[in-house]
N, C-alpha and C. Protein backbone atom coordinates (compact mmCIF):
# COMPACT_ATOMS: atom_id res chain seq x y z
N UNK A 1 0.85 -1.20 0.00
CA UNK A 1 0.00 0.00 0.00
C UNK A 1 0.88 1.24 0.00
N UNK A 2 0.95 2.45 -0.83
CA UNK A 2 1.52 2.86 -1.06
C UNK A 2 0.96 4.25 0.04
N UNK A 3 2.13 5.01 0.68
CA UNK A 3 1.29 6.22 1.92
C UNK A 3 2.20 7.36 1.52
N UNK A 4 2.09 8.18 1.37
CA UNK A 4 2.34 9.50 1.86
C UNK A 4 2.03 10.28 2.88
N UNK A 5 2.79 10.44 3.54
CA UNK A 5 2.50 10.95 5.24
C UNK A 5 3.55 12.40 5.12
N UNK A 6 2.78 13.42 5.55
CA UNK A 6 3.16 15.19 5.88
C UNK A 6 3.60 15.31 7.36
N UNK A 7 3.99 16.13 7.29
CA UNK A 7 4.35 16.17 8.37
C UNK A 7 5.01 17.84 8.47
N UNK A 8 4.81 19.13 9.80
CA UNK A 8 5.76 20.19 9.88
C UNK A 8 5.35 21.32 9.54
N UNK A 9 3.41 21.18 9.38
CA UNK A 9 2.67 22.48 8.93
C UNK A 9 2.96 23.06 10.74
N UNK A 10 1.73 23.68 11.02
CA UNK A 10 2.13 24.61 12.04
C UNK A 10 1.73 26.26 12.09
N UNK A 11 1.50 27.30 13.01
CA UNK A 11 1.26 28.07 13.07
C UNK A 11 2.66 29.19 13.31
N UNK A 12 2.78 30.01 12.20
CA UNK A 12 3.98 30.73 12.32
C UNK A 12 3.47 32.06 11.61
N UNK A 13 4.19 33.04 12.72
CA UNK A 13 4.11 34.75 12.15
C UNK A 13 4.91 35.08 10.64
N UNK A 14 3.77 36.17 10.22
CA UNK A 14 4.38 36.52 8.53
C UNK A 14 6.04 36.53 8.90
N UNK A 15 6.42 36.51 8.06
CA UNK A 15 8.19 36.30 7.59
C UNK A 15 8.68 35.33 8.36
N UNK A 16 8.20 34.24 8.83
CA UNK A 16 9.17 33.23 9.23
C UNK A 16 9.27 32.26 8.51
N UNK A 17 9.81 30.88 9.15
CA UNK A 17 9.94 29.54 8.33
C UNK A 17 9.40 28.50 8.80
N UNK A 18 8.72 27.52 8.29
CA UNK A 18 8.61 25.94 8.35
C UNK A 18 9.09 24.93 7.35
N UNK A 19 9.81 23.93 7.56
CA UNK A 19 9.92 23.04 6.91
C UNK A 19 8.90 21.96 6.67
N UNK A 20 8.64 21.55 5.40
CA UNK A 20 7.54 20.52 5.73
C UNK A 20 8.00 19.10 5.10
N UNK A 21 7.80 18.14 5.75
CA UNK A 21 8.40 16.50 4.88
C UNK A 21 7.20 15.95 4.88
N UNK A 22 7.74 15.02 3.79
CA UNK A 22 6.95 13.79 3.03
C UNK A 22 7.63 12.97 2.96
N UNK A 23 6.94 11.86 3.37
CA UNK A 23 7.99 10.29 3.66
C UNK A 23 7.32 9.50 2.86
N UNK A 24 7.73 8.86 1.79
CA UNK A 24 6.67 7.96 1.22
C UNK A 24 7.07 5.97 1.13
N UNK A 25 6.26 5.83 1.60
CA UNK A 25 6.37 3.99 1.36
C UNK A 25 5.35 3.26 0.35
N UNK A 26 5.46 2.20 0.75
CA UNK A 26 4.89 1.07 -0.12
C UNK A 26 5.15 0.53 -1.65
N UNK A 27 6.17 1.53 -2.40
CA UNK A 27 6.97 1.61 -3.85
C UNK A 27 8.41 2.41 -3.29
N UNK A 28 9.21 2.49 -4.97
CA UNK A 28 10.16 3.12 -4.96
C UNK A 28 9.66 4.26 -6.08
N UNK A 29 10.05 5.12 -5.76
CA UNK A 29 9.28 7.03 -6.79
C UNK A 29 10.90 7.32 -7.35
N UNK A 30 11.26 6.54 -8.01
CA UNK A 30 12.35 6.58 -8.98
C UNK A 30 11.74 7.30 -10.10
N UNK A 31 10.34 6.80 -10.81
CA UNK A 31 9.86 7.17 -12.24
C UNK A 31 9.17 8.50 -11.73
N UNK A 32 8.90 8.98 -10.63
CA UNK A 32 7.98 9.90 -10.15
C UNK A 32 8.17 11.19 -10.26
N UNK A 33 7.21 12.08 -10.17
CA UNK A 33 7.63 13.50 -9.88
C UNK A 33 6.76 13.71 -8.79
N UNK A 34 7.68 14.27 -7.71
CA UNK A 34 7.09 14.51 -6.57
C UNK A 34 6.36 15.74 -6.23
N UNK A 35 5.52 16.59 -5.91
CA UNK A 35 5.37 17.83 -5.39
C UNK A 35 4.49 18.13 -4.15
N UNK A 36 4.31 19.64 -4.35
CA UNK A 36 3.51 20.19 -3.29
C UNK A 36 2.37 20.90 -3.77
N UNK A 37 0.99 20.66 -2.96
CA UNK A 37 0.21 21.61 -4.03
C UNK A 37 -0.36 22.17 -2.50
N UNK A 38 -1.23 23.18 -2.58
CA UNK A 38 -2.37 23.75 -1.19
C UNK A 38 -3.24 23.99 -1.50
N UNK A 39 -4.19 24.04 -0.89
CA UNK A 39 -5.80 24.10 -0.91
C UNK A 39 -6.05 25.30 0.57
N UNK A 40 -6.31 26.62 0.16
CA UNK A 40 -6.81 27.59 1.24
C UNK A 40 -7.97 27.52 0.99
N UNK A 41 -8.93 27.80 2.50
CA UNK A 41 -10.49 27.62 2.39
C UNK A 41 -11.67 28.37 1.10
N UNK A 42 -12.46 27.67 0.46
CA UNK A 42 -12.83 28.33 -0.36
C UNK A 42 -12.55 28.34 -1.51
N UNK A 43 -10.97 28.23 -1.73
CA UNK A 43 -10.11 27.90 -3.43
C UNK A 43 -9.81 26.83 -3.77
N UNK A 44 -9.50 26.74 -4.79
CA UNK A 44 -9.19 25.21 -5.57
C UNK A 44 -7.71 25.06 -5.39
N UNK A 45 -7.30 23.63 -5.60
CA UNK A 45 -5.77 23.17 -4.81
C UNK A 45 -5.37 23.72 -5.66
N UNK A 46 -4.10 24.30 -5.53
CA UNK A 46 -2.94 24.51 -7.09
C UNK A 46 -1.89 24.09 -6.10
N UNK A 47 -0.71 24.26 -8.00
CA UNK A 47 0.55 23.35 -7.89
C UNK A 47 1.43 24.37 -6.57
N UNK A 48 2.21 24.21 -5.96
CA UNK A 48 3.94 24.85 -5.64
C UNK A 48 4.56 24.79 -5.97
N UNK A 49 5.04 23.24 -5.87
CA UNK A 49 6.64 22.74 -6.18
C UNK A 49 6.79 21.78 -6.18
N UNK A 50 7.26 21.20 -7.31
CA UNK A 50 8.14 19.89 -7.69
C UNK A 50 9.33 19.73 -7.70
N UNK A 51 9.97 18.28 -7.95
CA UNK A 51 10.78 18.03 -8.20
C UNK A 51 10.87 16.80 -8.62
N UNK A 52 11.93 15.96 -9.79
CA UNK A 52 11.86 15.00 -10.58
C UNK A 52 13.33 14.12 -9.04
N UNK A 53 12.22 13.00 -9.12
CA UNK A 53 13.23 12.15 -7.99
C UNK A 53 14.08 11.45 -8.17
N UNK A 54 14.58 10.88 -10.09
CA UNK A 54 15.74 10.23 -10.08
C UNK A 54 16.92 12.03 -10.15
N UNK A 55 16.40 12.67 -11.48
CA UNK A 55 16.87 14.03 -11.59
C UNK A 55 17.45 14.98 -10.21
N UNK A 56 16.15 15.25 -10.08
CA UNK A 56 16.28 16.50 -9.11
C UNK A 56 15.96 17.40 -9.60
N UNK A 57 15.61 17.56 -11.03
CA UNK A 57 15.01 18.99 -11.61
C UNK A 57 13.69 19.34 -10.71
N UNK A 58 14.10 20.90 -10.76
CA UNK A 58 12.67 21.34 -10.04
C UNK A 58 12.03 22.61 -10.67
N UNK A 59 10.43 22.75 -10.04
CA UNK A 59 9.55 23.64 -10.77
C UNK A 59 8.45 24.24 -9.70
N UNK A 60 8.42 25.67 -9.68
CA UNK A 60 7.80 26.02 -8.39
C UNK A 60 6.83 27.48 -9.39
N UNK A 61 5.53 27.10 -8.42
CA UNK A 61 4.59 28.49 -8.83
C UNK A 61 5.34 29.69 -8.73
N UNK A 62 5.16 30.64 -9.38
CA UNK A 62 5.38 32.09 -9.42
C UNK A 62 5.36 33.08 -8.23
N UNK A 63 4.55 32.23 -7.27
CA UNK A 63 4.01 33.38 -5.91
C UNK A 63 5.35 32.66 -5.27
N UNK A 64 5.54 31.56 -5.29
CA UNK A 64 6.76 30.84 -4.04
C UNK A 64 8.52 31.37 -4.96
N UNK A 65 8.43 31.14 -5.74
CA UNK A 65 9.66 31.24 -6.08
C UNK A 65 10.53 31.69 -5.41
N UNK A 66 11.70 31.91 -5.42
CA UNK A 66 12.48 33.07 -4.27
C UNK A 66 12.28 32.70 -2.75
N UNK A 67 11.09 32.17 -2.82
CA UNK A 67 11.18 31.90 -1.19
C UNK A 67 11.07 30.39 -0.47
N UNK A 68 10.85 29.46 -1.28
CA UNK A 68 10.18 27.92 -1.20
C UNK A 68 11.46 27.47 -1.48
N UNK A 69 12.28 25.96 -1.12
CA UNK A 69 12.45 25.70 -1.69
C UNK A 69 12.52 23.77 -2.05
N UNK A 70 12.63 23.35 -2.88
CA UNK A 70 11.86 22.02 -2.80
C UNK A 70 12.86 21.22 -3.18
N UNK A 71 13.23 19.54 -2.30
CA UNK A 71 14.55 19.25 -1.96
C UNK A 71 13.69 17.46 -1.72
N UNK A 72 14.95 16.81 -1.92
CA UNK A 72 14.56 15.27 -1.92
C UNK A 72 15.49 14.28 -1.31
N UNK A 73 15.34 13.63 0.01
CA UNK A 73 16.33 12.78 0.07
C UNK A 73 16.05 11.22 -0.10
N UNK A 74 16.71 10.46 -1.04
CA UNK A 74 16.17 9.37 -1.55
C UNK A 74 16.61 8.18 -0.68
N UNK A 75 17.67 8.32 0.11
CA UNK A 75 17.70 7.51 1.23
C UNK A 75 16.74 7.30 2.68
N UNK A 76 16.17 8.71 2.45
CA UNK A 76 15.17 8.70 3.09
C UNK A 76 13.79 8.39 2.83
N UNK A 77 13.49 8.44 1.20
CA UNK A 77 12.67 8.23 0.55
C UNK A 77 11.65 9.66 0.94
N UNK A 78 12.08 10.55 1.15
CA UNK A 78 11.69 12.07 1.57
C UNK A 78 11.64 13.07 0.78
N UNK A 79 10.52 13.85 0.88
CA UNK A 79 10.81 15.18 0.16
C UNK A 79 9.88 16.33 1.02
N UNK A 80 11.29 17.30 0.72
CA UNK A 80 10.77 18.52 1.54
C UNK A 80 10.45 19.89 1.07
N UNK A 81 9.88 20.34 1.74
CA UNK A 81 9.59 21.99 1.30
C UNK A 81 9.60 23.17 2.55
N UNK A 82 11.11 23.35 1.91
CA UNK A 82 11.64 24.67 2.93
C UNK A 82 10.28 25.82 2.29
N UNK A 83 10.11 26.34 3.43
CA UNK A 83 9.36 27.63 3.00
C UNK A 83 9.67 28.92 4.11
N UNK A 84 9.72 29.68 3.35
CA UNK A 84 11.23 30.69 3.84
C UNK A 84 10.05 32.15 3.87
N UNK A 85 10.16 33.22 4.26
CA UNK A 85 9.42 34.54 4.42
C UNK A 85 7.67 34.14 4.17
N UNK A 86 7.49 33.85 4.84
CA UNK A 86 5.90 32.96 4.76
C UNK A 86 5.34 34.28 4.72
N UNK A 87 4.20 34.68 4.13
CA UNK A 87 2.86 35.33 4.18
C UNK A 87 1.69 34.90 4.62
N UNK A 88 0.47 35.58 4.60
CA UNK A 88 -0.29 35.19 5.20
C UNK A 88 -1.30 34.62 4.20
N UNK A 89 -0.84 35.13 3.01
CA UNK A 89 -1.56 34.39 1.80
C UNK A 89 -1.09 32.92 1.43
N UNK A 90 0.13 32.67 2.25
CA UNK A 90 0.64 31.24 1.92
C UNK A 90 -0.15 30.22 2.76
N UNK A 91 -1.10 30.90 3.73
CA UNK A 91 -1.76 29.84 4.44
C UNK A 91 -2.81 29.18 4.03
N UNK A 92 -3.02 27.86 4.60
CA UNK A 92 -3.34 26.40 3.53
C UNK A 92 -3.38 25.10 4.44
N UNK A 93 -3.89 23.99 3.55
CA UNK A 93 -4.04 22.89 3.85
C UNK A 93 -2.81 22.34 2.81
N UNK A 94 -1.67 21.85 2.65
CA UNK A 94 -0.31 21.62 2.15
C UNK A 94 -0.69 20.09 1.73
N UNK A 95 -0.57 19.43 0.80
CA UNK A 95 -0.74 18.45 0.27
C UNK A 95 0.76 18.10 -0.53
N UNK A 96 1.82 16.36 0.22
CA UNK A 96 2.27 15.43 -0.72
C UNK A 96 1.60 15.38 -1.94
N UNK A 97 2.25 14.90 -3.31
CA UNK A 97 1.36 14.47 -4.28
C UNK A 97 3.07 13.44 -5.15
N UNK A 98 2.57 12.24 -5.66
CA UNK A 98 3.91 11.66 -6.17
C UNK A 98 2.80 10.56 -7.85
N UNK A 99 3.32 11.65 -8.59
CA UNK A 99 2.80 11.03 -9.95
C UNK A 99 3.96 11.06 -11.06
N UNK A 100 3.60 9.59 -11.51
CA UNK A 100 4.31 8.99 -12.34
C UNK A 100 4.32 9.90 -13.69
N UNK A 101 6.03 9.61 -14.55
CA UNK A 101 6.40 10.49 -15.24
C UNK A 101 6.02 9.88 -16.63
N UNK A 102 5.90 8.91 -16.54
CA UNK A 102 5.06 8.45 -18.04
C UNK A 102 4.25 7.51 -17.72
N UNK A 103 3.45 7.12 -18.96
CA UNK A 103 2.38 6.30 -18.95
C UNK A 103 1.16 6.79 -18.70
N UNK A 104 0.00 5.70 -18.42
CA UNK A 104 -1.05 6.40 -17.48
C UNK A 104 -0.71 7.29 -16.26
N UNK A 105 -1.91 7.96 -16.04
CA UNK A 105 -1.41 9.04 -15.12
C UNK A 105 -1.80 7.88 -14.11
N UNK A 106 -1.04 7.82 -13.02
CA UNK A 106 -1.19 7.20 -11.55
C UNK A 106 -0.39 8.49 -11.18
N UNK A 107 -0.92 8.70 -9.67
CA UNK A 107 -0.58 9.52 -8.32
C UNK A 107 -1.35 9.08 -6.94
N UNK A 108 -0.78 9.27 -6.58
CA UNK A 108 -0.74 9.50 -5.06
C UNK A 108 -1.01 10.36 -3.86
N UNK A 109 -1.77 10.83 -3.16
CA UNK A 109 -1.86 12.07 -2.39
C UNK A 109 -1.63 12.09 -0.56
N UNK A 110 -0.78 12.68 -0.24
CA UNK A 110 -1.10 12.85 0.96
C UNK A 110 -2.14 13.44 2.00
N UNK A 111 -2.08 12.74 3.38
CA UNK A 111 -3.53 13.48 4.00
C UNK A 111 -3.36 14.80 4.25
N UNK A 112 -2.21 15.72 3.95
CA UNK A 112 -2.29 17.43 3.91
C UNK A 112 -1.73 17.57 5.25
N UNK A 113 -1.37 18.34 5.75
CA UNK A 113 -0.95 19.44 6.60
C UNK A 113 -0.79 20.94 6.72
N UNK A 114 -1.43 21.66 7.74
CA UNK A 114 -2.24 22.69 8.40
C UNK A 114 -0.64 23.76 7.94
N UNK A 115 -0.72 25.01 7.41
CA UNK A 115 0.02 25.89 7.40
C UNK A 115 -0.46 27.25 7.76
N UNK A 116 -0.19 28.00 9.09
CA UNK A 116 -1.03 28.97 9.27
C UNK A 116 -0.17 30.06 9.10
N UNK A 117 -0.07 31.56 8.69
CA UNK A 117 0.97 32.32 8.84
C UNK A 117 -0.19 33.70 9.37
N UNK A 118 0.35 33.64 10.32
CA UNK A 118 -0.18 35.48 11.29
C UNK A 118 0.52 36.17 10.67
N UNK A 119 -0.50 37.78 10.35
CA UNK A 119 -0.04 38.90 10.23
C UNK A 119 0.61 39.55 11.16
């Protein structure tokens, strides 16, 4: 059974930091591209940040750029998302997501984690 488990949301004042991880089991996400997407109350999820897990190439929304940044350790079978000068617009429900780089689309989702940022 394949899990994605979050972990490292949290309540933090505008301009600080949280790190957030994703540990994933039940496969190996060699063929995968891993990312981050959020869902704030009311809006529809969009992307953040990826990254390709044999590669390491990565790809981040326009609002995070400069400040996110998105990192993989494969011994750990982990991937993280530094998030650096937080706003209060960055706050969200933070969602794992690990979908395969060819073929049918298969993915994966994690159960999310809480990101709050005070003004």
């Amino acid at each position: 059974q394949v899990q994605l488990v979050e972990s490292g949301g949290g309540l933090v004042q505008a301009g600080g930091s949280l790190r957030l991880s994703c540990v994933g089991s039940g496969r190996t996400f060699s063929t995968y591209i891993m990312g981050w997407f959020r869902q704030a109350p009311g809006k529809e999820r969009e992307f953040v940040a990826a990254i390709t897990w044999s590669v390491g190439s990565t790809y981040y929304a326009d609002s995070v750029k400069g400040r996110f940044t998105i990192s993989r350790d494969n011994a750990k079978n982990t991937v993280y998302l530094q998030m650096n000068s937080l706003k209060p617009e960055d706050t969200a429900v933070y969602y794992c997501n690990a979908e395969r780089s060819y073929g049918p689309r298969l993915q994966y989702w994690g159960q999310g984690t809480q990101v709050t940022v005070s003004s």
